[in-house]
C-alpha atoms as a PDB file:
ATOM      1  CA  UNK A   1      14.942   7.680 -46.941  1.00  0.00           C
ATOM      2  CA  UNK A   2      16.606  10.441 -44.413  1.00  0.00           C
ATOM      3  CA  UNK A   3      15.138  10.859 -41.101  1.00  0.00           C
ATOM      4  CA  UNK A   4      13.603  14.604 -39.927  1.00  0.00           C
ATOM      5  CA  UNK A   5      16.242  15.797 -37.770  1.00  0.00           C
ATOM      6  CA  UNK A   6      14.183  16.845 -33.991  1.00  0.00           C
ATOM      7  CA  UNK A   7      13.484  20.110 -35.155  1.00  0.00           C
ATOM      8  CA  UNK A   8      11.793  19.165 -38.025  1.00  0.00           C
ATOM      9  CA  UNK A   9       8.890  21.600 -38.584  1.00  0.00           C
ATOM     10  CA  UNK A  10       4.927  19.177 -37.240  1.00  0.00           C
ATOM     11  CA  UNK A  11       3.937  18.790 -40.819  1.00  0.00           C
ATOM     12  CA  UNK A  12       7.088  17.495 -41.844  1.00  0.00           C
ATOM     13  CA  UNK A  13       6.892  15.218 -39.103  1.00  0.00           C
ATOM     14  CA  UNK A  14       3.325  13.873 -39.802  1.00  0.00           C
ATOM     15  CA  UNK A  15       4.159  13.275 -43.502  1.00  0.00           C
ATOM     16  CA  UNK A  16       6.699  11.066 -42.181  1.00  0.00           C
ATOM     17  CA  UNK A  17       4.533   8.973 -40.144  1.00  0.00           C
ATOM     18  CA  UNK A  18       2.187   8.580 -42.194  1.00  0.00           C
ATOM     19  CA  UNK A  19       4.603   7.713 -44.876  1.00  0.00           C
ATOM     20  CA  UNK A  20       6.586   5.351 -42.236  1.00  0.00           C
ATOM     21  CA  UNK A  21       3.198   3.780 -41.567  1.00  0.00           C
ATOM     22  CA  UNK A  22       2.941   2.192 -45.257  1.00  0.00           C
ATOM     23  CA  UNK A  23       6.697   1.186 -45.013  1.00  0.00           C
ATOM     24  CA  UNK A  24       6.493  -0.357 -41.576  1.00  0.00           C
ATOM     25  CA  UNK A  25       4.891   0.304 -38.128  1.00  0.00           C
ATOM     26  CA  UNK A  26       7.932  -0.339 -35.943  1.00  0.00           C
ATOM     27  CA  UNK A  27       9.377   2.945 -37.384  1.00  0.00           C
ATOM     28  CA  UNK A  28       6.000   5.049 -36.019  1.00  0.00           C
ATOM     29  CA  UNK A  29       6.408   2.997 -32.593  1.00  0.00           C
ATOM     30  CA  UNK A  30      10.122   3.915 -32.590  1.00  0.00           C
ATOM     31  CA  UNK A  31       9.278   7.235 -32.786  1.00  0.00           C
ATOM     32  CA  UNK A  32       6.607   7.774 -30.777  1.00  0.00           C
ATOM     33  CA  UNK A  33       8.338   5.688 -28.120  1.00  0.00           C
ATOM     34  CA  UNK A  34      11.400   8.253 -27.962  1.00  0.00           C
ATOM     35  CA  UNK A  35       8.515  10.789 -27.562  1.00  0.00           C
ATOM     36  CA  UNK A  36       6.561   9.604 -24.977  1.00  0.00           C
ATOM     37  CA  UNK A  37       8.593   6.736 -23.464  1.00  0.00           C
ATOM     38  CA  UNK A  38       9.753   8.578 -20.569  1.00  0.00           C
ATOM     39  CA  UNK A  39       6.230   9.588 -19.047  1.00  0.00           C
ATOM     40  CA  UNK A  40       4.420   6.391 -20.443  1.00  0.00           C
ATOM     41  CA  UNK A  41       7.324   4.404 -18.264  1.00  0.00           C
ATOM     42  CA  UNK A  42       6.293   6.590 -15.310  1.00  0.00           C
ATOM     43  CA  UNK A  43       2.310   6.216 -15.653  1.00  0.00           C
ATOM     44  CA  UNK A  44       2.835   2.500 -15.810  1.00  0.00           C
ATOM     45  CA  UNK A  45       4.758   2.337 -12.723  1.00  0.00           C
ATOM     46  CA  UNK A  46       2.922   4.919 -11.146  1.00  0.00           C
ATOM     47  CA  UNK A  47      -0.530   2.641 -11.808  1.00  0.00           C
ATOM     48  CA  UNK A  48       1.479  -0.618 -11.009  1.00  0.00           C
ATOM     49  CA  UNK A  49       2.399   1.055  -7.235  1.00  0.00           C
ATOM     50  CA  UNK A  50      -1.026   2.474  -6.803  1.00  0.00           C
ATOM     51  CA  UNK A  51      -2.395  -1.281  -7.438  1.00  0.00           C
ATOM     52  CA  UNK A  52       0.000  -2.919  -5.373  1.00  0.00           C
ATOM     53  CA  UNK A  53      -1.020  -0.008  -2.190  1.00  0.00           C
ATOM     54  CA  UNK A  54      -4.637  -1.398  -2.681  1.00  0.00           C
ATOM     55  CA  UNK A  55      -4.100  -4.831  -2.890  1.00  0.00           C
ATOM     56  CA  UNK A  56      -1.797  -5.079   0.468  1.00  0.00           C
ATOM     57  CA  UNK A  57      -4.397  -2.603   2.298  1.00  0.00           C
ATOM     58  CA  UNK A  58      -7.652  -5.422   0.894  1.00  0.00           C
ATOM     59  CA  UNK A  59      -4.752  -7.973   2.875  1.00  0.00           C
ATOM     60  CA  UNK A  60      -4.634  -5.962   5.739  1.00  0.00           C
ATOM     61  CA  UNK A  61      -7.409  -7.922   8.264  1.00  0.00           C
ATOM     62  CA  UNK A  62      -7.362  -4.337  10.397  1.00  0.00           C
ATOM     63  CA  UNK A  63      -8.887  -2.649   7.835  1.00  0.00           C
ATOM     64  CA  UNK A  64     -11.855  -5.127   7.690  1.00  0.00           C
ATOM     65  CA  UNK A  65     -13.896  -4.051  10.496  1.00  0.00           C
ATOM     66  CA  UNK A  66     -17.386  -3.948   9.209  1.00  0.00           C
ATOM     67  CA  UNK A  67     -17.979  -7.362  10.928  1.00  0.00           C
ATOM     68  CA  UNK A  68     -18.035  -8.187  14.594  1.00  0.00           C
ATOM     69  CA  UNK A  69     -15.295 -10.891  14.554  1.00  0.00           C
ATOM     70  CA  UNK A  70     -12.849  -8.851  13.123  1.00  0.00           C
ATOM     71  CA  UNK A  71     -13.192  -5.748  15.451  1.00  0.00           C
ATOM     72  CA  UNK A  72     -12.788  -8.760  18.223  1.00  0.00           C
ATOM     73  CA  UNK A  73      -9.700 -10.165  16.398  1.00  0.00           C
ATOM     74  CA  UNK A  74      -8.755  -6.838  16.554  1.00  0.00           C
ATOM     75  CA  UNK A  75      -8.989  -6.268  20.060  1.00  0.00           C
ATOM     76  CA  UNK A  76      -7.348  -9.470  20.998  1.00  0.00           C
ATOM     77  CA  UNK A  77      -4.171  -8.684  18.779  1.00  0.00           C
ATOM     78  CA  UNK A  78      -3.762  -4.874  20.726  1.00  0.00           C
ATOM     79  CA  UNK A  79      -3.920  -6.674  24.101  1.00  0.00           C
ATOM     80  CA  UNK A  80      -1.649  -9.545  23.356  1.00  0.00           C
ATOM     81  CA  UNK A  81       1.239  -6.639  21.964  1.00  0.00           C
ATOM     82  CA  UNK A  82       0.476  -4.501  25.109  1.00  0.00           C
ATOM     83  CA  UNK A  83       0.127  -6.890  27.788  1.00  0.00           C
ATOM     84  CA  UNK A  84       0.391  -3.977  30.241  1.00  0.00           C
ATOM     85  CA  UNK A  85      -1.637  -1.364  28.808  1.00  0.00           C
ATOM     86  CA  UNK A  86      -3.456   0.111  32.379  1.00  0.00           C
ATOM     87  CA  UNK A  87      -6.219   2.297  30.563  1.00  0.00           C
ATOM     88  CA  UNK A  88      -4.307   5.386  31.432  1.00  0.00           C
ATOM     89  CA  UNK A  89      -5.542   4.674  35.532  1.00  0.00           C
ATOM     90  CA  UNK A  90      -1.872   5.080  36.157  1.00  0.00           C
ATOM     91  CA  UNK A  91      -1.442   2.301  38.749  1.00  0.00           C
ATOM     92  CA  UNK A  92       0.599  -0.467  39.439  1.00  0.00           C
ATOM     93  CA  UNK A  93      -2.545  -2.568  40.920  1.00  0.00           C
ATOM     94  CA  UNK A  94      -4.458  -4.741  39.463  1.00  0.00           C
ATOM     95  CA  UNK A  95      -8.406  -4.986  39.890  1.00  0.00           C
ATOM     96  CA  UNK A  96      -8.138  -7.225  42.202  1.00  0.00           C
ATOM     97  CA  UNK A  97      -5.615  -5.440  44.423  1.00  0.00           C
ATOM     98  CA  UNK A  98      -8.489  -2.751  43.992  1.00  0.00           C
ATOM     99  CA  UNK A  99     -10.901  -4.655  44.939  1.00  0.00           C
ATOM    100  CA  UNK A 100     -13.246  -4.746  41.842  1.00  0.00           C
ATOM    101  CA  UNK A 101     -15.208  -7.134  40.221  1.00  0.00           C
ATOM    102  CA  UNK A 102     -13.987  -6.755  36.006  1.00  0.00           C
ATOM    103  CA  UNK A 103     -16.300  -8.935  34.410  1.00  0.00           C
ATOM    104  CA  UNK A 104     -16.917  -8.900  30.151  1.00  0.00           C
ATOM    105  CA  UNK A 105     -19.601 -11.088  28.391  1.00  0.00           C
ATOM    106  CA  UNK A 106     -21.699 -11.175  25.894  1.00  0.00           C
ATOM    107  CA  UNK A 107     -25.217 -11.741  25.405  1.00  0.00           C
ATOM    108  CA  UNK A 108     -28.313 -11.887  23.231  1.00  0.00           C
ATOM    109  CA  UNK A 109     -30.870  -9.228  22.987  1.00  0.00           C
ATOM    110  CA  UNK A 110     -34.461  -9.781  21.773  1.00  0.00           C
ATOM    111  CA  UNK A 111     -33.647  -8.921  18.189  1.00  0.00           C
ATOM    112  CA  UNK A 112     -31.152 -12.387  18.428  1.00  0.00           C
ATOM    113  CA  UNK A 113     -28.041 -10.187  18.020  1.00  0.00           C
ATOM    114  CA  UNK A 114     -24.906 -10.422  20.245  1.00  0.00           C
ATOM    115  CA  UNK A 115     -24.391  -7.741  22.628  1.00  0.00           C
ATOM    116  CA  UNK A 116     -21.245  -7.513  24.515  1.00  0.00           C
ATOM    117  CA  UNK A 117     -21.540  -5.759  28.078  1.00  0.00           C
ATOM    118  CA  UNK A 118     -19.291  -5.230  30.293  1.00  0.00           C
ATOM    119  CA  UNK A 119     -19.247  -4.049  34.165  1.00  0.00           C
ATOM    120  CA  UNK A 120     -16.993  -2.888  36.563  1.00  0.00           C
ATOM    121  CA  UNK A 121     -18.137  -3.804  40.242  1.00  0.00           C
ATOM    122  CA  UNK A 122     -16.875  -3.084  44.233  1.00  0.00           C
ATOM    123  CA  UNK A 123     -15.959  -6.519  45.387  1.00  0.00           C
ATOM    124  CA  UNK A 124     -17.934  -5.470  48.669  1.00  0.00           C
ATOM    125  CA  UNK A 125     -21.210  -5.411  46.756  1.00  0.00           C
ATOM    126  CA  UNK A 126     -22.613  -4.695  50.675  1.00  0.00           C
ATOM    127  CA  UNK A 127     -21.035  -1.066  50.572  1.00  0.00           C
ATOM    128  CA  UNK A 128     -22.610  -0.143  47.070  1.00  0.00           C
ATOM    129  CA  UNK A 129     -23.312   3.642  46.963  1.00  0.00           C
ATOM    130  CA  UNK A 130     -25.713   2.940  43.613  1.00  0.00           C
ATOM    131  CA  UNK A 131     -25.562   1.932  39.901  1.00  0.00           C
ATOM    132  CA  UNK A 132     -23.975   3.898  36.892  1.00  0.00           C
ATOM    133  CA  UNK A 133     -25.104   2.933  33.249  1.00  0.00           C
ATOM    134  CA  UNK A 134     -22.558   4.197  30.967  1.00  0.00           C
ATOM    135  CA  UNK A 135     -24.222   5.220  27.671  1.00  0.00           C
ATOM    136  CA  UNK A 136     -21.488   5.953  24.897  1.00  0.00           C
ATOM    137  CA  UNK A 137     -20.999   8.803  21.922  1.00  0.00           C
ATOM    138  CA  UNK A 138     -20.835   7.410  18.444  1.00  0.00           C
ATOM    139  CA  UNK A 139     -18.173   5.626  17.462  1.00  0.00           C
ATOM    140  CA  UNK A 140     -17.528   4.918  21.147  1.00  0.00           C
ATOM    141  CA  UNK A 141     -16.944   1.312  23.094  1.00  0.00           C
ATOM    142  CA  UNK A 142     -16.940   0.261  26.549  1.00  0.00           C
ATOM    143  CA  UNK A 143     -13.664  -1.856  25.941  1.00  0.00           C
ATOM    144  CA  UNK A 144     -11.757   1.232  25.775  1.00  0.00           C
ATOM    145  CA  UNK A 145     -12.893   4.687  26.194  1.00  0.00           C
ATOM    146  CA  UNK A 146     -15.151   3.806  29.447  1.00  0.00           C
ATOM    147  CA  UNK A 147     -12.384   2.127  31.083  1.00  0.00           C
ATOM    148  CA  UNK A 148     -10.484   4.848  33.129  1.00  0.00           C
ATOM    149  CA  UNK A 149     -13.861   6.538  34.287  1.00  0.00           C
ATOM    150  CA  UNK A 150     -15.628   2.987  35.015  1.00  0.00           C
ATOM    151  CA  UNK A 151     -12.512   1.837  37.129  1.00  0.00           C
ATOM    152  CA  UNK A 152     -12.588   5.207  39.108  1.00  0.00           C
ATOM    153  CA  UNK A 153     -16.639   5.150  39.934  1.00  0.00           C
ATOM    154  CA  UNK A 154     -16.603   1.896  40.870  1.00  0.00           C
ATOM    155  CA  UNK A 155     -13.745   2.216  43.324  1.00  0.00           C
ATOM    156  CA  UNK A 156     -15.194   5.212  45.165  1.00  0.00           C
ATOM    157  CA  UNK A 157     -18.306   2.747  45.832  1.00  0.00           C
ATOM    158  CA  UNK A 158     -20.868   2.317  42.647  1.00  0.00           C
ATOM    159  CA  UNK A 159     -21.563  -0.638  40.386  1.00  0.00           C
ATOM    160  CA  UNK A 160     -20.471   0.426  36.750  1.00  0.00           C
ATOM    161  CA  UNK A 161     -22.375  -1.190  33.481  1.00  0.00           C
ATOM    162  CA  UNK A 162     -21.420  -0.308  29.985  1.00  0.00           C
ATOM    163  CA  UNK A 163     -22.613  -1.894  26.502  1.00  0.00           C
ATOM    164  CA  UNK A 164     -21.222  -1.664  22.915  1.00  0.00           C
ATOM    165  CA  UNK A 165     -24.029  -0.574  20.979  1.00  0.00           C
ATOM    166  CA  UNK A 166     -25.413  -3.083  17.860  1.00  0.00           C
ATOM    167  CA  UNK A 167     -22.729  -2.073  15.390  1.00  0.00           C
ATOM    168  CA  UNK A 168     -19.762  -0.514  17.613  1.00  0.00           C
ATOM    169  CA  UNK A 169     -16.792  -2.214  19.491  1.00  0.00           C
ATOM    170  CA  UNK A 170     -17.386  -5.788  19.958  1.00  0.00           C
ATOM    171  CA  UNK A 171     -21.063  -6.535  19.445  1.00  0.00           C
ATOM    172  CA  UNK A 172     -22.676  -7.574  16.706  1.00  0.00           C
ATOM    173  CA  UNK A 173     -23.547  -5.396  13.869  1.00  0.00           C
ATOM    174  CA  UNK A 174     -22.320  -3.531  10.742  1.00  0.00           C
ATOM    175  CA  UNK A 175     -19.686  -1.349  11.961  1.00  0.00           C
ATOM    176  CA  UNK A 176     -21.179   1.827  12.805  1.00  0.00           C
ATOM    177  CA  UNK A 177     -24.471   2.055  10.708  1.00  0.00           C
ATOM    178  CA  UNK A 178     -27.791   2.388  12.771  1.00  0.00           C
ATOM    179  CA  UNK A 179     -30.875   2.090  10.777  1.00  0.00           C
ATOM    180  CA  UNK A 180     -33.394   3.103  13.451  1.00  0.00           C
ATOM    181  CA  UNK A 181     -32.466   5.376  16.304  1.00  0.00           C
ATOM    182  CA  UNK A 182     -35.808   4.652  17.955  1.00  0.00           C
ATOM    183  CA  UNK A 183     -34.650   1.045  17.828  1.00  0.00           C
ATOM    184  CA  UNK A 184     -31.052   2.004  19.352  1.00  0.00           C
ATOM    185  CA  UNK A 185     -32.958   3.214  21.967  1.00  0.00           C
ATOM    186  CA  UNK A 186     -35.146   0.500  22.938  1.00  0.00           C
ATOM    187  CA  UNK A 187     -31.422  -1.946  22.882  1.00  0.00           C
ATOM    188  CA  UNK A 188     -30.181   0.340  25.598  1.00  0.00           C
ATOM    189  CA  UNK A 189     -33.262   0.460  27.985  1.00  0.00           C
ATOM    190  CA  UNK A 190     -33.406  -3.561  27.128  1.00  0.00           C
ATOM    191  CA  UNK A 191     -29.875  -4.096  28.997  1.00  0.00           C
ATOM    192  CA  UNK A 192     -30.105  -1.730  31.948  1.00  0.00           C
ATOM    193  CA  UNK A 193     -33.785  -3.048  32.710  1.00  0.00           C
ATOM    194  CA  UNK A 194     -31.864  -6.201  32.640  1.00  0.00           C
ATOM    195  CA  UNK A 195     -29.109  -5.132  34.940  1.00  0.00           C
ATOM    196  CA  UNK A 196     -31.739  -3.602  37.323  1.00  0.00           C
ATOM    197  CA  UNK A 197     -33.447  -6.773  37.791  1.00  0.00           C
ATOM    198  CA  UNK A 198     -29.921  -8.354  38.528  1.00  0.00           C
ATOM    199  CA  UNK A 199     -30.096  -5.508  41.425  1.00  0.00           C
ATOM    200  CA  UNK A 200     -33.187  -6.029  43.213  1.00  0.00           C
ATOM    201  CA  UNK A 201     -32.678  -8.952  44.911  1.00  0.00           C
ATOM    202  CA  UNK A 202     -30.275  -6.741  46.598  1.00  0.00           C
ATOM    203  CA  UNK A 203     -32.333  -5.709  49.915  1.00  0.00           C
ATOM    204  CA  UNK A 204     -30.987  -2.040  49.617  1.00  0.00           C
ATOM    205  CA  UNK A 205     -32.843   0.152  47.638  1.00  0.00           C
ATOM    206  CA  UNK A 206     -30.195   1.941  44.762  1.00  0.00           C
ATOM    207  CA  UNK A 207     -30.557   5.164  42.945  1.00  0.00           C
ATOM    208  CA  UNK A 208     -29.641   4.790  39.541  1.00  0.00           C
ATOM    209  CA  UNK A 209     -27.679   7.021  37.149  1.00  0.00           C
ATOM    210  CA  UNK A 210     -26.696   7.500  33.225  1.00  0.00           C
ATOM    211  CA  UNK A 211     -23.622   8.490  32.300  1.00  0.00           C
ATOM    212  CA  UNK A 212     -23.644   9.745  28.565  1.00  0.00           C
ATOM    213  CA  UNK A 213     -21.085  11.120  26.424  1.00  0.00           C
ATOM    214  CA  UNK A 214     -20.446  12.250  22.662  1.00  0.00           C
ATOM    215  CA  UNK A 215     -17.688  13.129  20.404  1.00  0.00           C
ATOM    216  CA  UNK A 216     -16.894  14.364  17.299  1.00  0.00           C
ATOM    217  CA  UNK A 217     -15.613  11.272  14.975  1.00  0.00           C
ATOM    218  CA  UNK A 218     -18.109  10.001  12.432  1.00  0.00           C
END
């Protein structure tokens, strides 16, 4: 039998086949293999890559930041690989050397979740001009964004108090989803009723101020 040269007319060419395909089916592969081998090759490896990109990125524990523990792991990792990151204050001193107070903790709010707060304070609590609550865009934290600002305030004379928000930066939460604003709310007044309570055993009388930002990410 004589093979169709490659410009054999389509019906020629289908005859063939079909007649190849009673006589053998490795001659139809062969032939539809030097078709189509070239761009079948580069699907497969094309697919093969693409699978490979997802499953190192599913590896990747940075990418997993829906729960708490992992935006804290997280955290922990950029501090130990920038052991002198400053918050852009652009000073040698420490907050000591400043004289502030840096203290981070975390702590339970009525709904049993973990809150992590965090406050910047004047060493001389005596010479406190007032408090600052520091309430935070979406998307925000207090472990980062708040930190230049907070540092600065509390240096000219005011205690500073921030909070991650149930669901952002370190506290506990899906990672950014709030199913009740009203109830966002409520988690915020919670805290800083807290921290004012912490204040009036103080025997001067503060005024009190929120600090509130937003931004664009969502």
């Amino acid at each position: 039998m004589e093979l169709p040269s490659w410009d054999t007319s389509q019906g020629d060419l289908l005859r063939f086949c079909m007649g190849a395909t009673s006589r053998g089916l490795p001659v139809v592969l062969l032939i539809v293999v030097s078709f189509y081998g070239s761009w079948l090759w580069s699907l497969l490896t094309s697919t093969l890559a693409q699978a490979q990109k997802i499953k190192s990125a599913k590896k990747d524990h940075r990418l997993e930041l829906d729960d708490a523990i992992m935006r804290r792991s997280v955290r922990d990792e950029f501090f130990r690989n920038n052991k002198n990151f400053d918050y852009n204050c652009n000073s040698s001193k420490g907050d000591k050397e400043k004289g502030l107070n840096v203290t981070e903790s975390f702590v339970k709010n009525s709904k049993g979740m973990e809150i992590f707060v965090k406050s910047w304070e004047p060493a001389d609590f005596g010479q406190l001009h007032g408090l600052i609550f520091l309430c935070l865009g979406y998307g925000d934290s207090v472990t980062f964004y708040a930190e230049g600002l907070a540092r600065a305030l509390a240096v000219a004379g005011y205690g500073v108090y921030g909070m991650d928000y149930p669901g952002f930066g370190m506290s506990e939460g899906l990672h950014g989803y709030i199913p009740n604003m009203g109830n966002l709310v409520d988690d915020i007044i919670e805290q800083y009723q807290t921290i004012k309570g912490f204040s009036s055993a103080h025997p001067t009388c503060f005024p009190y101020f929120f600090v509130s930002w937003a931004n664009s990410r969502c």
